[in-house]
Protein backbone atom coordinates (compact mmCIF):
# COMPACT_ATOMS: atom_id res chain seq x y z
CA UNK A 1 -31.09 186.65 106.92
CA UNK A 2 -30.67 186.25 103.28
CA UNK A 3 -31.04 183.06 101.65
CA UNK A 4 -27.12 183.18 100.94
CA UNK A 5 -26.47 182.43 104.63
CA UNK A 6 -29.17 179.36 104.79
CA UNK A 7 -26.13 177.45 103.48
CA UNK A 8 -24.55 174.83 105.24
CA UNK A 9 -21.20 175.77 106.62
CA UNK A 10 -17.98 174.00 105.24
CA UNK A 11 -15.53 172.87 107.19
CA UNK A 12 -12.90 175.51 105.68
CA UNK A 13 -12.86 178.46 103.51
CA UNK A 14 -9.75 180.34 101.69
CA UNK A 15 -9.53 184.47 101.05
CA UNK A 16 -7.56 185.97 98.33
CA UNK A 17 -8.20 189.38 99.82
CA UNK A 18 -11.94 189.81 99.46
CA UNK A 19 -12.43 186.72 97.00
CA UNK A 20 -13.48 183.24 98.55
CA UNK A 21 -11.42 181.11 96.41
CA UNK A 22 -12.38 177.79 97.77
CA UNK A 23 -14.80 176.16 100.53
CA UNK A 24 -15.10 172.82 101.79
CA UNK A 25 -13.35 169.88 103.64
CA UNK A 26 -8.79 170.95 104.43
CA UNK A 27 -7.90 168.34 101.48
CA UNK A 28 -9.95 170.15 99.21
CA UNK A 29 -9.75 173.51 100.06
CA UNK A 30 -6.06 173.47 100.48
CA UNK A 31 -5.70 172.10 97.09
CA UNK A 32 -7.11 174.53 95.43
CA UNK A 33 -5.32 176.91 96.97
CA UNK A 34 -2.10 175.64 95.97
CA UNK A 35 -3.63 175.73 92.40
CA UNK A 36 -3.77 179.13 92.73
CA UNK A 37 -0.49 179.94 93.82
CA UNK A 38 1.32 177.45 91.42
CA UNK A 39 -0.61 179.60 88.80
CA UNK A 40 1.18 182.43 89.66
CA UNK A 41 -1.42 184.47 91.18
CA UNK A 42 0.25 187.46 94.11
CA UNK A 43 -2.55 188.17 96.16
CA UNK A 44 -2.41 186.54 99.59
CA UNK A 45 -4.63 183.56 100.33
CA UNK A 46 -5.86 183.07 103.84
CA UNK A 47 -7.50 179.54 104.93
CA UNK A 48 -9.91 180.12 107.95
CA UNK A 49 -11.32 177.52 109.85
CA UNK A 50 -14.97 178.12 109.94
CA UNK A 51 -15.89 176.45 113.33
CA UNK A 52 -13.42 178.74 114.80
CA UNK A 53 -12.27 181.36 112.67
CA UNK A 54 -8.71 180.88 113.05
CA UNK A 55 -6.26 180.18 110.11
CA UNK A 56 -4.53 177.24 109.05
CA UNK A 57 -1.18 176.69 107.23
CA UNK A 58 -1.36 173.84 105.63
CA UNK A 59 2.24 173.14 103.67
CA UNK A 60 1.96 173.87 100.41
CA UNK A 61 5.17 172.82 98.40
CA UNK A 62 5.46 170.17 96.75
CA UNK A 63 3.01 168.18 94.58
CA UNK A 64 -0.24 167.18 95.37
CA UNK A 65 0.09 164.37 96.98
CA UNK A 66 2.84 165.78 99.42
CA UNK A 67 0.23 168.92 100.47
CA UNK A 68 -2.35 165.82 101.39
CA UNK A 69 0.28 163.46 103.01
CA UNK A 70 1.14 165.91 104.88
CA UNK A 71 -2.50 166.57 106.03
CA UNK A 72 -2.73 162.88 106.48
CA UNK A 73 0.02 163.31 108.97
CA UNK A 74 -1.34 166.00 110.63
CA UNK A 75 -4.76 164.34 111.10
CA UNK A 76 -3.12 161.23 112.23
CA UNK A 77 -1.21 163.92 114.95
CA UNK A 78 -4.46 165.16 116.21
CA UNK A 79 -6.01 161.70 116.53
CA UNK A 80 -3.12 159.99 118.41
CA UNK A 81 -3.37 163.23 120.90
CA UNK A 82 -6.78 163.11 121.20
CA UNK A 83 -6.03 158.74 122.12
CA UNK A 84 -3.86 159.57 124.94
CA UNK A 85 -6.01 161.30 126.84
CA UNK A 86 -6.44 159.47 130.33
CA UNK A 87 -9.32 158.00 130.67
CA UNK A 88 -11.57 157.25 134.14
CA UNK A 89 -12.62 153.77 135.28
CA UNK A 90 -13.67 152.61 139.07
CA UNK A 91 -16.15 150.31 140.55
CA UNK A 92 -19.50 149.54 138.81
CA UNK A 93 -20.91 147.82 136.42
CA UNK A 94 -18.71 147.57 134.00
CA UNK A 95 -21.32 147.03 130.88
CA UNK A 96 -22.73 150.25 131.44
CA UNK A 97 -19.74 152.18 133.03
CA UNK A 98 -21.70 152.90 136.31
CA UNK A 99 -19.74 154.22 138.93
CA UNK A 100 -21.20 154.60 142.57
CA UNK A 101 -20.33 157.29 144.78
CA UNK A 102 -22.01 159.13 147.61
CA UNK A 103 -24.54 162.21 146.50
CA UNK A 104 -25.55 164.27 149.29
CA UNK A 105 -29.29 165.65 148.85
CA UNK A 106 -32.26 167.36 151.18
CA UNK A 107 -35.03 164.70 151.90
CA UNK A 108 -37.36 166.64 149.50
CA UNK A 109 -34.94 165.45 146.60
CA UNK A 110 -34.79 162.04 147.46
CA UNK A 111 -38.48 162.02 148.06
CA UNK A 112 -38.92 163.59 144.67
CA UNK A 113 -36.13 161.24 143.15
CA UNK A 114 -37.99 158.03 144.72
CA UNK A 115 -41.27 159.28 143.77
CA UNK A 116 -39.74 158.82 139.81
CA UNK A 117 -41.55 155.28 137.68
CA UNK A 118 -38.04 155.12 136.30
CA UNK A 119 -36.27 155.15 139.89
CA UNK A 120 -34.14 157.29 141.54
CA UNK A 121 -30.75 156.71 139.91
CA UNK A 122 -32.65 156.48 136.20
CA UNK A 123 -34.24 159.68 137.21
CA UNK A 124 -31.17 161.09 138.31
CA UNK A 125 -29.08 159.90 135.40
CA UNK A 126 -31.48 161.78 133.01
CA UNK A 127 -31.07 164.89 134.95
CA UNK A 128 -27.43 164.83 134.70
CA UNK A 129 -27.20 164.09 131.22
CA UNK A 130 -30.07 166.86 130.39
CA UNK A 131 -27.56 169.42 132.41
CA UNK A 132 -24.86 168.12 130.19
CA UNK A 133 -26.61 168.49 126.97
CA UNK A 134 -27.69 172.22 127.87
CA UNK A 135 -23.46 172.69 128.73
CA UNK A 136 -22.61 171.11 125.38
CA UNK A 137 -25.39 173.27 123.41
CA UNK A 138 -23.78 176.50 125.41
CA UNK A 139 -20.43 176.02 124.91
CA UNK A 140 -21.19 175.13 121.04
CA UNK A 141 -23.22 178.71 121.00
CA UNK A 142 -20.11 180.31 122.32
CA UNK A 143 -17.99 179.26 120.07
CA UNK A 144 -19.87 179.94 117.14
CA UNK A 145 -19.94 183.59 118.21
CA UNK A 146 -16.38 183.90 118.41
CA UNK A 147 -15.74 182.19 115.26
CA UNK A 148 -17.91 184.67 113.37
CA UNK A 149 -16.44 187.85 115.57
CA UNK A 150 -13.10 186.47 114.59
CA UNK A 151 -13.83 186.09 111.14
CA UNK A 152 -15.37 189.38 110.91
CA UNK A 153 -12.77 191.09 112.58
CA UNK A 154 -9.75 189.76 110.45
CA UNK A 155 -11.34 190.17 106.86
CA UNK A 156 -13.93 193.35 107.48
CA UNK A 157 -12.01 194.67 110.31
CA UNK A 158 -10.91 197.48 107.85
CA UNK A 159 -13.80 197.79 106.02
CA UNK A 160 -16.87 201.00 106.33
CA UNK A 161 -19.56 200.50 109.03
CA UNK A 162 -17.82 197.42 110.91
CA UNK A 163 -17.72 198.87 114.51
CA UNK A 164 -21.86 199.54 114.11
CA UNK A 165 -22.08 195.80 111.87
CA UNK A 166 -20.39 193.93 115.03
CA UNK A 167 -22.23 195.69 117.75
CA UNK A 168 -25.18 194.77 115.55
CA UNK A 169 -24.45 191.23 115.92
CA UNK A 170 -23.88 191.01 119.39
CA UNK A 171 -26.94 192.47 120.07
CA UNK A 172 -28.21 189.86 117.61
CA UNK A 173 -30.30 193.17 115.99
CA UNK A 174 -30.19 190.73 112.34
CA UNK A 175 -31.80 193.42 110.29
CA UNK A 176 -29.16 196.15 111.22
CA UNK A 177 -26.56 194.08 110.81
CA UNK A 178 -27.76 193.13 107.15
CA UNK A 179 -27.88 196.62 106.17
CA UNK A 180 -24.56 197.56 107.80
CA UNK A 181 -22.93 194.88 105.86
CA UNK A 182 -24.67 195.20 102.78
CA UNK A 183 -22.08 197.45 100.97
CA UNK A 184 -19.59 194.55 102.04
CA UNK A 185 -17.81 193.13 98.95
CA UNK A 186 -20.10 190.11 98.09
CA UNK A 187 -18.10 187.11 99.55
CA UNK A 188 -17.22 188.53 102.69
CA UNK A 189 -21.04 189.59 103.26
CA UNK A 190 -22.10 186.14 102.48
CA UNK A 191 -19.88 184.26 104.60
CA UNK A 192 -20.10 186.73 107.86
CA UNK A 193 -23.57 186.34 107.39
CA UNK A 194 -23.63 182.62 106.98
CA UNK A 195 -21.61 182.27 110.23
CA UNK A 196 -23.89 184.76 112.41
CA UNK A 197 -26.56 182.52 111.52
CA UNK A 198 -24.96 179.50 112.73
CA UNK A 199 -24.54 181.62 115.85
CA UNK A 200 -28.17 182.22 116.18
CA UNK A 201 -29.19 178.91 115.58
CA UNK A 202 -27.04 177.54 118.21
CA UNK A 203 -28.29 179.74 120.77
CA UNK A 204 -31.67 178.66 119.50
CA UNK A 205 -31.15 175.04 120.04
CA UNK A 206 -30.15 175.98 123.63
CA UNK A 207 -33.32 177.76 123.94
CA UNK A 208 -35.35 174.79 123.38
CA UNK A 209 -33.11 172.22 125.26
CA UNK A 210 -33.48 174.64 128.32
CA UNK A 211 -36.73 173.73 130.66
């Protein structure tokens, strides 16, 4: 795609209708956009999260440093959910977390396992965590797709050519989609397109983890 779209993706980005206002980390982003409504501007600001497309309401009122206490508090939120989470322990060794349980496999799979220099739980270990890393890599290429189609859908939903532009995209046909989103008003083009890439390189990285 265009070299528009070879551009990192922020962590956030803000619409005032078709005009990206603001891109970068929630602190910054959501300053700016209360910059923009303290200076009296009326069109409707929208701050998307780009890893999932969603948007965010950050609260605005107040001064500055009440908008980024109060995303200080919200971070602080997330984290102590994210600390509560149960955890797993067991038997093992407890320096490197090992836990032993009972796998079930067909002699030809412990005779390949055994056959392994590294042994057969090293050599089973590194399957595991190969399977893992493939999961991870899929799961990351999903939800870059739906980020973009969400994106896409809430700020070109309305706009000409976007049932041909998204079928484009899912069938990952790059150059269609670049022409069907060409007449796009220039910020939306340039961040739709910046997010289908991420999509593509995702599933790209997959490709290569995969055997």
């Amino acid at each position: 795609m265009s070299q528009d779209s070879q551009e990192v993706r922020a962590g956030y980005t803000a619409f005032a209708g078709a005009r990206c206002i603001a891109s970068g980390g929630l602190e910054e982003v959501a300053l700016k956009v209360k910059a923009w409504v303290d200076g009296g501007e009326v069109a409707p600001v929208v701050i998307y999260e780009d890893a999932s497309g969603h948007p965010v309401h950050p609260d605005l009122r107040g001064t500055r440093e009440d908008v980024l206490r109060g995303l200080a508090e919200r971070r602080a939120r997330g984290a102590g959910e994210e600390a509560d989470e149960p955890r797993r322990s067991g038997p093992g060794r407890p320096k490197l977390g090992v836990v032993s349980r009972e796998v079930s496999l067909l002699p030809r799979h412990w005779e390949w396992l055994n056959a392994q220099p590294s042994g057969a739980s090293a050599a089973l270990r590194g399957l595991v965590e190969a399977a893992m890393r493939e999961a991870r890599g899929r799961e990351r290429a999903r939800r870059s797709e739906e980020a973009a189609d969400r994106f896409m859908l809430a700020v070109a939903g309305d706009l000409p050519g976007f049932e041909e532009a998204s079928r484009a995209f899912y069938a990952r046909d790059t150059s269609r989609f670049e022409r069907l989103t060409q007449s796009w008003p220039a910020d939306i083009r340039k961040h739709v397109r910046r997010l289908v890439d991420i999509v593509i390189r995702d599933e790209a990285e997959v490709t290569r983890a995969t055997p």
